[in-house]
Protein backbone atom coordinates (compact mmCIF):
# COMPACT_ATOMS: atom_id res chain seq x y z
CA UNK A 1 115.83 111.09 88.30
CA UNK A 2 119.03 112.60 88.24
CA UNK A 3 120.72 110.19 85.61
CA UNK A 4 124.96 111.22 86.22
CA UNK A 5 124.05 110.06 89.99
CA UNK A 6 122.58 106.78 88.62
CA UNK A 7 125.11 106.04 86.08
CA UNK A 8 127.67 106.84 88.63
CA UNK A 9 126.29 104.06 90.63
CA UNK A 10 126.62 101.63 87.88
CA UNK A 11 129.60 102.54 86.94
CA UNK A 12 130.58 101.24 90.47
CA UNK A 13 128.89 98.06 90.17
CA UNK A 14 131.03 97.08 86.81
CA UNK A 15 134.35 98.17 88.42
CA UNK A 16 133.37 95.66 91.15
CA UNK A 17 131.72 93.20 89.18
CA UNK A 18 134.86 92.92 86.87
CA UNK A 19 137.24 92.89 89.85
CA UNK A 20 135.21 89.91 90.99
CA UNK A 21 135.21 88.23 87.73
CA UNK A 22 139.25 88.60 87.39
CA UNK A 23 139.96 87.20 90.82
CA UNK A 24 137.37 84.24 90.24
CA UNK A 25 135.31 85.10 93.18
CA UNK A 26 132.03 85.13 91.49
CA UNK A 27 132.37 82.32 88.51
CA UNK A 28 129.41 81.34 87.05
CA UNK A 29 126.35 82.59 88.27
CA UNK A 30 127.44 83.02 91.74
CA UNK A 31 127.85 87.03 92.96
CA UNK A 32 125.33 89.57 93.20
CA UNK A 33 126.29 93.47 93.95
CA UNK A 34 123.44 96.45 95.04
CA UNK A 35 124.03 99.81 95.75
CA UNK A 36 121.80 101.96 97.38
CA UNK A 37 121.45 105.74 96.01
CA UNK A 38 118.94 107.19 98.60
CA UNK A 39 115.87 109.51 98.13
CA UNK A 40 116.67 111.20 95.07
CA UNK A 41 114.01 112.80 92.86
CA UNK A 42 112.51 110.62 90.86
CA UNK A 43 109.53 112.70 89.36
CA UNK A 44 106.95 110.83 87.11
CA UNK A 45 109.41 108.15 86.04
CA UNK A 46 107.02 104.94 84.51
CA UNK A 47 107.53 101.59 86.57
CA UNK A 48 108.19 99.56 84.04
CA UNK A 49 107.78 95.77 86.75
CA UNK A 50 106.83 95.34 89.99
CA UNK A 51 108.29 92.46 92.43
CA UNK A 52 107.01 91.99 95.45
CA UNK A 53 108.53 90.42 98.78
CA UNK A 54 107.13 91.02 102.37
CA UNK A 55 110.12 91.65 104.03
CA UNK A 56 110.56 94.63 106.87
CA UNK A 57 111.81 97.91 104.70
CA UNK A 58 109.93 100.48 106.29
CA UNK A 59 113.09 102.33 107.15
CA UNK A 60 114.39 102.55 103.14
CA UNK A 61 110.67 103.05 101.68
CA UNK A 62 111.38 105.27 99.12
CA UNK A 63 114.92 105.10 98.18
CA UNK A 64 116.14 103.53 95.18
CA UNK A 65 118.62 100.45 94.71
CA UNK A 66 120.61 99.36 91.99
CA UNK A 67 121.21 95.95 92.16
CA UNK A 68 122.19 92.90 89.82
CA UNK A 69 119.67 90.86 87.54
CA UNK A 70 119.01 87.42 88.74
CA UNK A 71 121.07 84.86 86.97
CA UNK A 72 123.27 87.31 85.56
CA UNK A 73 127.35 86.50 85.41
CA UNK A 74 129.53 89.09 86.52
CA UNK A 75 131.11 89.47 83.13
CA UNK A 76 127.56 90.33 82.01
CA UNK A 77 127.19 92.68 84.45
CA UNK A 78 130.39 94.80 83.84
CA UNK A 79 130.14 94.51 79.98
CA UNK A 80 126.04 95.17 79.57
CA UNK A 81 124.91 96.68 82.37
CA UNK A 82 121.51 98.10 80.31
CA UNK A 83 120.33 94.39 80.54
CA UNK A 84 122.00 92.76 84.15
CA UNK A 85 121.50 95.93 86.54
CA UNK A 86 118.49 97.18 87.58
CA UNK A 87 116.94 100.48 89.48
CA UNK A 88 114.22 99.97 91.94
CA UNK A 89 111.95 102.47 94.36
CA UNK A 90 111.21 100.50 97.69
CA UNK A 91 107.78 100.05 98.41
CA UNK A 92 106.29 98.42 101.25
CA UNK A 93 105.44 95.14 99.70
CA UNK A 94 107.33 95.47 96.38
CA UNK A 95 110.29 96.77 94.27
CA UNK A 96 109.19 98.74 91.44
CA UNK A 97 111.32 98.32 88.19
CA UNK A 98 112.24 102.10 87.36
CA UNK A 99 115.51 101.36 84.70
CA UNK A 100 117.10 98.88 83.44
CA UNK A 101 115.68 94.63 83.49
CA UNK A 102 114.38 92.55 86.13
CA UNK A 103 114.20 91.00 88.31
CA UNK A 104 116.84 91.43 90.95
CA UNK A 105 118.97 88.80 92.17
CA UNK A 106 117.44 86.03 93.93
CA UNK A 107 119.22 87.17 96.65
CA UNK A 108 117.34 90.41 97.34
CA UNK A 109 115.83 89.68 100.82
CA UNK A 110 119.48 89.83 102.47
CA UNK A 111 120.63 93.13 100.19
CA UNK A 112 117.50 94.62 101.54
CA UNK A 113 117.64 94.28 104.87
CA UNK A 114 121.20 95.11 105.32
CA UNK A 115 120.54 98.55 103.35
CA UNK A 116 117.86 99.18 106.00
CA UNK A 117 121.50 99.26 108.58
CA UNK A 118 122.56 103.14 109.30
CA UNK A 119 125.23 104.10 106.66
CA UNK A 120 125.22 101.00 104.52
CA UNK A 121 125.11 101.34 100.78
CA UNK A 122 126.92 99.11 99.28
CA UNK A 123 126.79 94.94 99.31
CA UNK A 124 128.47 92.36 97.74
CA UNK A 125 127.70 88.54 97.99
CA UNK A 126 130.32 86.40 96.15
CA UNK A 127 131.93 82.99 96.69
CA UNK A 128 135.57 82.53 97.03
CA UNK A 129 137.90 79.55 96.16
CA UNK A 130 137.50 76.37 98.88
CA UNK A 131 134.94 78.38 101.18
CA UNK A 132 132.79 75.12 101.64
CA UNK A 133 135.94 73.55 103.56
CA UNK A 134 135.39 76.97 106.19
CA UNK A 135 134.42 75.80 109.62
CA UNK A 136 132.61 78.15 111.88
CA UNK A 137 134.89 78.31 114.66
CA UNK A 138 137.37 79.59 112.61
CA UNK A 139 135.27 82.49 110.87
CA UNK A 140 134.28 83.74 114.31
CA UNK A 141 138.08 83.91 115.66
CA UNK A 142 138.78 85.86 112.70
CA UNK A 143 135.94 88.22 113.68
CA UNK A 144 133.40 87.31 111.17
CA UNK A 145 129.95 86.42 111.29
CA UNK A 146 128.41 83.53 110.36
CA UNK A 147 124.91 82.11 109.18
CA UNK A 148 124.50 78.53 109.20
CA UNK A 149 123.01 76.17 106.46
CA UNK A 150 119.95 77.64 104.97
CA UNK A 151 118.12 77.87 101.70
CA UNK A 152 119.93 80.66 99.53
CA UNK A 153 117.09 83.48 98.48
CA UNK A 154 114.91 82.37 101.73
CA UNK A 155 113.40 84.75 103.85
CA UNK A 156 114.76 82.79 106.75
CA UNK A 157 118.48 83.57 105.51
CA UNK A 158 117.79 87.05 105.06
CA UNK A 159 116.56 87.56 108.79
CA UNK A 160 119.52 85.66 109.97
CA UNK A 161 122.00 87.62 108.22
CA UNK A 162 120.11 90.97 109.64
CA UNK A 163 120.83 89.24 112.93
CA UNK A 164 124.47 88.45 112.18
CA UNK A 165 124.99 92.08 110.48
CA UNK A 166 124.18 93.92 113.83
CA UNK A 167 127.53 92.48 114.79
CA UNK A 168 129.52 91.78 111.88
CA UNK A 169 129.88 94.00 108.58
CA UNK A 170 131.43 90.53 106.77
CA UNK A 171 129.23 87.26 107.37
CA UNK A 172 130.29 83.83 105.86
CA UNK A 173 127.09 81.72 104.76
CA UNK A 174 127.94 78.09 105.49
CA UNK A 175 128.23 76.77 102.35
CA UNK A 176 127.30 79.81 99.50
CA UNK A 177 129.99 82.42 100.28
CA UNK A 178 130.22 85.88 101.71
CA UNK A 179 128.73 88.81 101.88
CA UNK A 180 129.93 92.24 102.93
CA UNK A 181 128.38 95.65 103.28
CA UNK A 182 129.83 98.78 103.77
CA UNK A 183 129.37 102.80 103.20
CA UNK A 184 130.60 102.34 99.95
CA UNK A 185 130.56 99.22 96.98
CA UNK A 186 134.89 100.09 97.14
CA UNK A 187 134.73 99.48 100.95
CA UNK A 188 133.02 96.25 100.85
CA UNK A 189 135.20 94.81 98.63
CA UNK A 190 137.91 95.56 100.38
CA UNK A 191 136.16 93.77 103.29
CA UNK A 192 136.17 90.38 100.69
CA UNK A 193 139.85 90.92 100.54
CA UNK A 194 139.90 90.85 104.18
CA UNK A 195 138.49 87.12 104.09
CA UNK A 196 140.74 86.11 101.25
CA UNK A 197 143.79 87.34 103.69
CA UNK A 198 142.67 86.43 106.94
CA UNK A 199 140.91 82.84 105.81
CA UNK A 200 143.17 81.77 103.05
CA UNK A 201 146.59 83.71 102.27
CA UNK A 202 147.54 83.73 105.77
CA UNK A 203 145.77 80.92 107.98
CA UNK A 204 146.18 77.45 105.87
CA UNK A 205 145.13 75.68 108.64
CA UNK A 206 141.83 77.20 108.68
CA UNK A 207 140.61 74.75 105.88
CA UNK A 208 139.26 71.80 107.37
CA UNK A 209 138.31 69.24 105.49
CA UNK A 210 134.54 68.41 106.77
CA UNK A 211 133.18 65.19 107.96
């Protein structure tokens, strides 16, 4: 495995996972960030744990993600990221631990799915200040999607943020944040900025108290 094109890909997963940290979008052990690198050469590298999921991937078997350590903090992330980021090859059935610790973030059915999108590479899930006082009429008018109440890490919310991502590159999850996907880990954070502008800095009137 070519390891400058890995490390490069870490190194963009601390930039982000320290911006998150300083804007206090991802406090405690909310926020999980995965990149993914392609179909680069991997050669005889040992798998060193296997996780499996039975989720659709046929279209990214064989790349390999880096993605966030379940239960790691984004400070932990961006200051060790030997022991909070991992590298995985996609298998059907299974991610298969290639560098770094497991496993991935409990999150991992949604980051998987939306890498299987054309041109995605980079996601971000991360909550932002009052987002559980968001209604859903207001999200859409802004132009984002949104996935109703469901249980975070379930398959079911990963297949209904695939649904919401063939229309929207920034979906709110009523109730746990937002996550974003773009070409890039740079561009999707500047798609979280977009909901901190467009929800919050502009739009007051957007947060609702709920009944």
């Amino acid at each position: 495995m070519d390891n400058g094109f890995i490390l490069n890909g870490i190194r963009s997963i601390c930039d982000t996972a320290r911006e998150l940290e300083a804007r206090g979008w991802a406090k405690g052990f909310f926020g999980n960030i995965s990149i993914k690198l392609g179909r680069p050469d991997i050669g005889t590298m040992k798998v060193r744990g296997r996780y499996n999921h039975d989720l659709p991937v046929e279209n990214i078997i064989g790349c390999i993600l880096l993605i966030t350590r379940s239960g790691s903090t984004m400070s932990e992330v961006s200051k060790d990221p030997g022991n909070h980021v991992g590298a995985y090859g996609v298998s059907k059935g299974s991610l298969d631990l290639l560098r770094g610790r497991g496993p991935p973030t409990s999150e991992i059915g949604s980051h998987l799915l939306i890498h299987g999108i054309d041109g995605i590479s980079g996601v971000i899930h991360c909550h932002l200040e009052n987002m559980d006082r968001i209604v859903r009429d207001e999200v859409l008018k802004n132009g984002f999607g949104w996935v109703g109440k469901l249980e975070p890490g379930s398959p079911e919310l990963a297949l209904a943020t695939l649904e919401a991502a063939r229309r929207h590159d920034t979906i709110i999850w009523d109730g746990h944040g937002v996550i974003c996907f773009a070409g890039d880990l740079e561009r999707a954070l500047d798609l979280v900025f977009g909901v901190d502008d467009r929800l919050f800095s502009r739009d007051q009137s957007v947060l609702v108290p709920r009944e």
